[in-house]
C-alpha atoms as a PDB file:
ATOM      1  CA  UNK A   1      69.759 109.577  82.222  1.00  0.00           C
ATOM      2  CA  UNK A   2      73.321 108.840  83.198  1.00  0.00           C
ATOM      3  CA  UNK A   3      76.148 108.969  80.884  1.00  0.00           C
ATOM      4  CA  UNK A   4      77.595 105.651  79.454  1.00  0.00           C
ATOM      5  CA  UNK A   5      80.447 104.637  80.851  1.00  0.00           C
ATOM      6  CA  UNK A   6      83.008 101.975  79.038  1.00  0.00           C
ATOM      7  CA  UNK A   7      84.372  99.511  81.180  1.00  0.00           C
ATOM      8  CA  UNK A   8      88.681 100.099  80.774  1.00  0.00           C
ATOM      9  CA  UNK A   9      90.482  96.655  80.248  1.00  0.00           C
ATOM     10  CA  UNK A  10      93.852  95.373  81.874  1.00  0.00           C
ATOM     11  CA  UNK A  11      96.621  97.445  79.837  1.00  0.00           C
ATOM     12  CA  UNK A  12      95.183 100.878  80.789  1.00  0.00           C
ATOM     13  CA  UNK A  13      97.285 102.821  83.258  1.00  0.00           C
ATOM     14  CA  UNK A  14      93.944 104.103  85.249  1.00  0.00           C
ATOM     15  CA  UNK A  15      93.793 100.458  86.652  1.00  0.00           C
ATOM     16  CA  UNK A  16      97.176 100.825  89.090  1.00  0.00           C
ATOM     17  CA  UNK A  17      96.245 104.366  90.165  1.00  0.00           C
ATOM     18  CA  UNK A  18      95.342 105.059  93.756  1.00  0.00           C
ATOM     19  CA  UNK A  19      92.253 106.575  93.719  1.00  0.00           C
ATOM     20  CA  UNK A  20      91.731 110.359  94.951  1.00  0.00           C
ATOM     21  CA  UNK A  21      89.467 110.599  98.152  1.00  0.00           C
ATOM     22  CA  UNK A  22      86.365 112.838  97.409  1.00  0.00           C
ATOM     23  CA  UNK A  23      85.661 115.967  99.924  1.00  0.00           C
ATOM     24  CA  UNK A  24      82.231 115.734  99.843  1.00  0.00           C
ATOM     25  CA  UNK A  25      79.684 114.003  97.902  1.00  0.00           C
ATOM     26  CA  UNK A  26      78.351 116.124  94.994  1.00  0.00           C
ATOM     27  CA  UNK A  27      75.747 115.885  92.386  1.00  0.00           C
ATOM     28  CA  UNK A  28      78.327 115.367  89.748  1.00  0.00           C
ATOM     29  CA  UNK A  29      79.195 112.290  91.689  1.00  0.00           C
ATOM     30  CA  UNK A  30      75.921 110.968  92.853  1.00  0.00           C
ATOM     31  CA  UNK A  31      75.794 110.755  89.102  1.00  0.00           C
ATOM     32  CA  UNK A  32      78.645 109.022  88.195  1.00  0.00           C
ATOM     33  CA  UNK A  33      77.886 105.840  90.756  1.00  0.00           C
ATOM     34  CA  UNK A  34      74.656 106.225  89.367  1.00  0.00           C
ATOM     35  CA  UNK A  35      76.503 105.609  85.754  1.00  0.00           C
ATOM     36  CA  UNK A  36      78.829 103.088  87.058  1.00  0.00           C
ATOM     37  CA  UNK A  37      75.777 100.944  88.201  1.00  0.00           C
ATOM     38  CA  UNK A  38      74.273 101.083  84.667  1.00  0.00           C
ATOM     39  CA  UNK A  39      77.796 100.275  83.069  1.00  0.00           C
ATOM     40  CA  UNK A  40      78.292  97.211  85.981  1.00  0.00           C
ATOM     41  CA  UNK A  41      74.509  95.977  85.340  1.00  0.00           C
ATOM     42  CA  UNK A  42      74.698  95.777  81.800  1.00  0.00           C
ATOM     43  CA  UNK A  43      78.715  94.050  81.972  1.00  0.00           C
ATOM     44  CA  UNK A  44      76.339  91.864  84.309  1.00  0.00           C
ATOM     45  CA  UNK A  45      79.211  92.299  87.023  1.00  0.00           C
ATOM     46  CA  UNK A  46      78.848  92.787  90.798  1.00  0.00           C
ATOM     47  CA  UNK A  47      80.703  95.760  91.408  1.00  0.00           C
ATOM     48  CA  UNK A  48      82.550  98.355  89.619  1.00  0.00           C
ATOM     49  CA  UNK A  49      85.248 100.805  90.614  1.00  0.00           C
ATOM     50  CA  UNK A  50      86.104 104.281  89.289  1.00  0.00           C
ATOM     51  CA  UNK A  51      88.734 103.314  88.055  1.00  0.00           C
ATOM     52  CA  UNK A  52      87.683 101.109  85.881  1.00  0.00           C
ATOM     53  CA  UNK A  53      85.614 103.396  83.760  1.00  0.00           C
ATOM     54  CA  UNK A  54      88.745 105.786  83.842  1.00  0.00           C
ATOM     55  CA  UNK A  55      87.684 107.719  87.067  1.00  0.00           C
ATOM     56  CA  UNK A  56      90.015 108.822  89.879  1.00  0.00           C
ATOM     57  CA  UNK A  57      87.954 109.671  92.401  1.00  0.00           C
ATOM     58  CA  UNK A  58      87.419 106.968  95.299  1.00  0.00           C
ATOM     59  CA  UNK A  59      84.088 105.257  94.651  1.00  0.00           C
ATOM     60  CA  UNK A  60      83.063 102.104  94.040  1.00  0.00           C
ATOM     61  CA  UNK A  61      79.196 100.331  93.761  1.00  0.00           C
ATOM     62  CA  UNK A  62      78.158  96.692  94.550  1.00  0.00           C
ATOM     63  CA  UNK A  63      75.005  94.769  93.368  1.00  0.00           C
ATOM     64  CA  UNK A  64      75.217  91.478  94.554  1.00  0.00           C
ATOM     65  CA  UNK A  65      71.761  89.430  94.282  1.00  0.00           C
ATOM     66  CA  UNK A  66      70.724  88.191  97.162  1.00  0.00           C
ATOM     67  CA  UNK A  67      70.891  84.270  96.047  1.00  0.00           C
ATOM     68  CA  UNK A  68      74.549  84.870  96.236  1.00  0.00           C
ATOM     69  CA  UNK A  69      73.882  86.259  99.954  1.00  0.00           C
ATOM     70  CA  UNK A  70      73.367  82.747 101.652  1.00  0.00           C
ATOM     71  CA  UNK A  71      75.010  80.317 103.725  1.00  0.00           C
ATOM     72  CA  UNK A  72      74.826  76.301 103.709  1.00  0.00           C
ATOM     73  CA  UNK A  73      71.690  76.439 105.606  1.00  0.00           C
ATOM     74  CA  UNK A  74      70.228  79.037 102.819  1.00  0.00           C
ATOM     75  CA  UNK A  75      69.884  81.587 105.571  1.00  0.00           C
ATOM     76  CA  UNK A  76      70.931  84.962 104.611  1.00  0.00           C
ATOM     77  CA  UNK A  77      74.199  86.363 105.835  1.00  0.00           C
ATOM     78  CA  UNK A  78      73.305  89.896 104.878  1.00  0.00           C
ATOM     79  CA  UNK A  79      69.998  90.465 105.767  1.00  0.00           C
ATOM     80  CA  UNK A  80      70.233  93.835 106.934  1.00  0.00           C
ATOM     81  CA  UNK A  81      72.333  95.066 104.002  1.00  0.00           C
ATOM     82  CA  UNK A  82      70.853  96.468 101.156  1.00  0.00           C
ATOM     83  CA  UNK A  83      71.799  96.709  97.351  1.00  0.00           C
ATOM     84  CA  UNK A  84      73.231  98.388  95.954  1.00  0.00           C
ATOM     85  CA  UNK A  85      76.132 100.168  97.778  1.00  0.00           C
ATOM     86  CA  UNK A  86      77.784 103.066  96.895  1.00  0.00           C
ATOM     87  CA  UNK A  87      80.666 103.519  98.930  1.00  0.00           C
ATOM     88  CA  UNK A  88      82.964 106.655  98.659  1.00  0.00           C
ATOM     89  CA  UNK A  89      86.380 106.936 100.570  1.00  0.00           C
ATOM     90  CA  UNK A  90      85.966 103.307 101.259  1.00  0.00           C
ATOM     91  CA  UNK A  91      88.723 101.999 103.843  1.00  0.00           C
ATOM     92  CA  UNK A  92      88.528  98.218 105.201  1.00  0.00           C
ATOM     93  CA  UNK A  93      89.398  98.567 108.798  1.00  0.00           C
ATOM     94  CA  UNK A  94      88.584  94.907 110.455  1.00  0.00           C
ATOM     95  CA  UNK A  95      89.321  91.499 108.809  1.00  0.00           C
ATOM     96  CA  UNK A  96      88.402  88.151 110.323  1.00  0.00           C
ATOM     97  CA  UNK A  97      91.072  85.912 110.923  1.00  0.00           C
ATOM     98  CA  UNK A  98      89.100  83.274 109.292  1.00  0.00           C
ATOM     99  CA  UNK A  99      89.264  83.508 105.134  1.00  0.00           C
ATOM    100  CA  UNK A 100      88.426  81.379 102.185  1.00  0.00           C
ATOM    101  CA  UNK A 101      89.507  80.741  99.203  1.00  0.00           C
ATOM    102  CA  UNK A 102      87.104  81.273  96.195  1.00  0.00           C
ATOM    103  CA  UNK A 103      87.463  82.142  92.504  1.00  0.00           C
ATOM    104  CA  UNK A 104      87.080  85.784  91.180  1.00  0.00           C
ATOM    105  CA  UNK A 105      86.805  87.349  87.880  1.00  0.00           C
ATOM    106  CA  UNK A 106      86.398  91.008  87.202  1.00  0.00           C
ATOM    107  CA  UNK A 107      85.020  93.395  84.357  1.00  0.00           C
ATOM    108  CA  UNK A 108      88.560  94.516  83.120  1.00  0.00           C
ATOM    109  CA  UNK A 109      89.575  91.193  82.600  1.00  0.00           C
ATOM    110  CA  UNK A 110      87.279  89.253  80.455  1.00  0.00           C
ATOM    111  CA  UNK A 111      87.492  85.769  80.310  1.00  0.00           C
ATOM    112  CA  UNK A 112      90.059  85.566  82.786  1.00  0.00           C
ATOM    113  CA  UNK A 113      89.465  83.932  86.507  1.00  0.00           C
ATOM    114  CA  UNK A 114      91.480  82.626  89.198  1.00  0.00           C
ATOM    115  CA  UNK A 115      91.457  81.744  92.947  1.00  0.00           C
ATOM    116  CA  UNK A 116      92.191  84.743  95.577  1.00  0.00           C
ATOM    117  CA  UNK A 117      92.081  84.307  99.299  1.00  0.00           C
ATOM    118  CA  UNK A 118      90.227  86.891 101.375  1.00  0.00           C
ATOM    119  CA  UNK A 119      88.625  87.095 105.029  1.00  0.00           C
ATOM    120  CA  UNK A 120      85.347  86.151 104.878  1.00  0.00           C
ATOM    121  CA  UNK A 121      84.031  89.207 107.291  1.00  0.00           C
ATOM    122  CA  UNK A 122      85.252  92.533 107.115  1.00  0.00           C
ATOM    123  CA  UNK A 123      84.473  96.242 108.472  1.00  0.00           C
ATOM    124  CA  UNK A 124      84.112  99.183 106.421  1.00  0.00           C
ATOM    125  CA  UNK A 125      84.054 102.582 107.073  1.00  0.00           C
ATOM    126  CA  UNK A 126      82.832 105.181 103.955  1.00  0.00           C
ATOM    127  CA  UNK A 127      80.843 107.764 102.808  1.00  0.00           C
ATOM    128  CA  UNK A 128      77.561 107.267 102.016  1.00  0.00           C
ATOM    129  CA  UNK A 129      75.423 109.302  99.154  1.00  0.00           C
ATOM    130  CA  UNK A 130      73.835 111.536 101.565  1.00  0.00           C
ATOM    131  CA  UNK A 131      77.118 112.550 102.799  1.00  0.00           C
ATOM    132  CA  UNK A 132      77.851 110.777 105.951  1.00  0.00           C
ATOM    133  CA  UNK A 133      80.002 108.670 107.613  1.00  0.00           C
ATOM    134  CA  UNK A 134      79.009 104.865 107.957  1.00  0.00           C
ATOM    135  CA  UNK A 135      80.528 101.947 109.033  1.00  0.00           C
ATOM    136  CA  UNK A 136      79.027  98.488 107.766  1.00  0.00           C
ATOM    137  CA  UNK A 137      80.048  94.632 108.208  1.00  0.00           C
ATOM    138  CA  UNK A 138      79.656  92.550 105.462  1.00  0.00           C
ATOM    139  CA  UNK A 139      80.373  88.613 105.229  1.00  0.00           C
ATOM    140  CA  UNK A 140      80.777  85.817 102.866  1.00  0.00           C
ATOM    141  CA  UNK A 141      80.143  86.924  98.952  1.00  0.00           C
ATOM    142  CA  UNK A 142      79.164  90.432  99.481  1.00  0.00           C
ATOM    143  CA  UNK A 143      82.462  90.839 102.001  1.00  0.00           C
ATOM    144  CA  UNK A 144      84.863  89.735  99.240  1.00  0.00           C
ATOM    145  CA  UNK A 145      82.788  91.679  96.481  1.00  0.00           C
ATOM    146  CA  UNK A 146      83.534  94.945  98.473  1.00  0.00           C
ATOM    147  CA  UNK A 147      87.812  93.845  99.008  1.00  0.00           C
ATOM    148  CA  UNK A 148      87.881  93.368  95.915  1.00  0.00           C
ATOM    149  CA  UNK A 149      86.541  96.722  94.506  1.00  0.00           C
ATOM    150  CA  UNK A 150      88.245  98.008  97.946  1.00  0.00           C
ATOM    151  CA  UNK A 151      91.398  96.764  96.447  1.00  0.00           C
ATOM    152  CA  UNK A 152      90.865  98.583  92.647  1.00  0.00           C
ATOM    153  CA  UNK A 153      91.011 102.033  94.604  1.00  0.00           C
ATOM    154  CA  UNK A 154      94.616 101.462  96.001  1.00  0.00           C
ATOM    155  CA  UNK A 155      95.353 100.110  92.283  1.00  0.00           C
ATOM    156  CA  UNK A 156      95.642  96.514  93.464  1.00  0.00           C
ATOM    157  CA  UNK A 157      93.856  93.852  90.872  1.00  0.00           C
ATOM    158  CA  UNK A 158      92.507  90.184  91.608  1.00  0.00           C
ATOM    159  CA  UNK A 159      95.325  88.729  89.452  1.00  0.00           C
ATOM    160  CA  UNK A 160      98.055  90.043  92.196  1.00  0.00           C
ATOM    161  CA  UNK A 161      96.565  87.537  94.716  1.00  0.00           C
ATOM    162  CA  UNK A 162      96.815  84.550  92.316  1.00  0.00           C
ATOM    163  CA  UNK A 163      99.209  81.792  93.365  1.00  0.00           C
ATOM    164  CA  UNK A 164     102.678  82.071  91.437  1.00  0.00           C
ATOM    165  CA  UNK A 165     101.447  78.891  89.697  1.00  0.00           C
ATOM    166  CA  UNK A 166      98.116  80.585  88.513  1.00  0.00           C
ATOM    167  CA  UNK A 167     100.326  83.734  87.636  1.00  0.00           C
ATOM    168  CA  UNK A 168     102.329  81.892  85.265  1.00  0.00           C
ATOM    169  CA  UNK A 169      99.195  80.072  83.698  1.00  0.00           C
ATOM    170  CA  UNK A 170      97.522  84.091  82.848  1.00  0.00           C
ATOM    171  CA  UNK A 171     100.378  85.020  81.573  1.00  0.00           C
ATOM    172  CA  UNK A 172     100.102  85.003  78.031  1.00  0.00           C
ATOM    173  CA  UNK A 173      96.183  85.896  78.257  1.00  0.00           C
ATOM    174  CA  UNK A 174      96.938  88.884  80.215  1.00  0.00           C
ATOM    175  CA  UNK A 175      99.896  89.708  77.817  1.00  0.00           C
ATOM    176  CA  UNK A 176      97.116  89.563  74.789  1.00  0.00           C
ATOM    177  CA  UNK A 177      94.652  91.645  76.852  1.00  0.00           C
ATOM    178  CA  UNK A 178      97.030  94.074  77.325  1.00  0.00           C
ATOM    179  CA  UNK A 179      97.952  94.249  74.261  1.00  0.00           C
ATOM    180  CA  UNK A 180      94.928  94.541  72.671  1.00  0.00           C
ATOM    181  CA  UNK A 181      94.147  97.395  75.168  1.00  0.00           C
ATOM    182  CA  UNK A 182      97.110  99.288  74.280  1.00  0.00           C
ATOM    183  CA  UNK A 183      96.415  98.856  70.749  1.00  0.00           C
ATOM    184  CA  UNK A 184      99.672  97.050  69.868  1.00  0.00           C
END
């Protein structure tokens, strides 16, 4: 059974850390996506990043359900992807030029949401479980999903693409969060 994992709130210094990329893919690790799956399932998130159970190394994991996989014409956009992903070493390196605007929340800040701007198609290149290199294009839902956890291993959060307007509006609820983290 894999260890429970708590899910670390805005305040914590672990969320702005780079993470560390991993050598190799290890046991030790195989279990710890395997425990950051159980910890995003039963949040009832869509991905999770190491860093937000307090982990450094560079993993993340995405489970998004398929409903959320479809276009206007309720075709899949994804069809050939399959959940869930564990990425390690995950680096984006394509972005469409077309991007969308859509609203985000994330485990580590409860109750708090806002619209962020990403390209709606993007290339990834990671490490897979079973040790090997992989590329894979995702678009729509599950592309964003992945930028965002993407963006939780260079220490970037959701709230630092929020409009200066939506900034000022979090403000106080991420002061509170924080605080509460912290303990203050």
């Amino acid at each position: 059974m894999a260890e429970k994992l708590p899910i670390v709130k805005y305040g914590a210094d672990v969320l702005r850390e780079k993470a560390e990329p991993v050598a190799e893919v290890t046991e030790e690790l195989r279990d710890l996506a395997e425990a950051m799956l159980e910890a995003m399932h039963k949040a009832e998130g869509v991905g999770l990043a190491a860093e937000q159970v307090g982990r450094k190394e560079a993993v993340c994991v995405i489970d998004v359900p398929e409903e959320y996989d479809r276009d206007k014409e309720d075709l899949r956009l994804n069809p050939e992807v399959e959940m869930p992903l564990v990425l390690f070493n995950p680096v984006i390196v394509r972005v469409s030029k077309e991007s969308e605007s859509l609203s985000e929340g994330c485990l580590s800040f409860p109750d708090i949401t806002g619209a962020v701007r990403r390209p709606k198609t993007v290339d990834i290149e990671y490490l897979g479980v079973d040790n090997r290199k992989k590329t894979l294009t995702l678009t729509g839902f599950y592309a964003r999903a992945a930028q965002h956890e993407i963006d939780h291993l260079n220490g970037v959060l959701f709230i630092d693409h929020f409009s200066h307007v939506k900034k000022i509006a979090v403000k106080n609820k991420l002061k509170r969060l924080a605080d509460k983290t912290r303990g203050a």
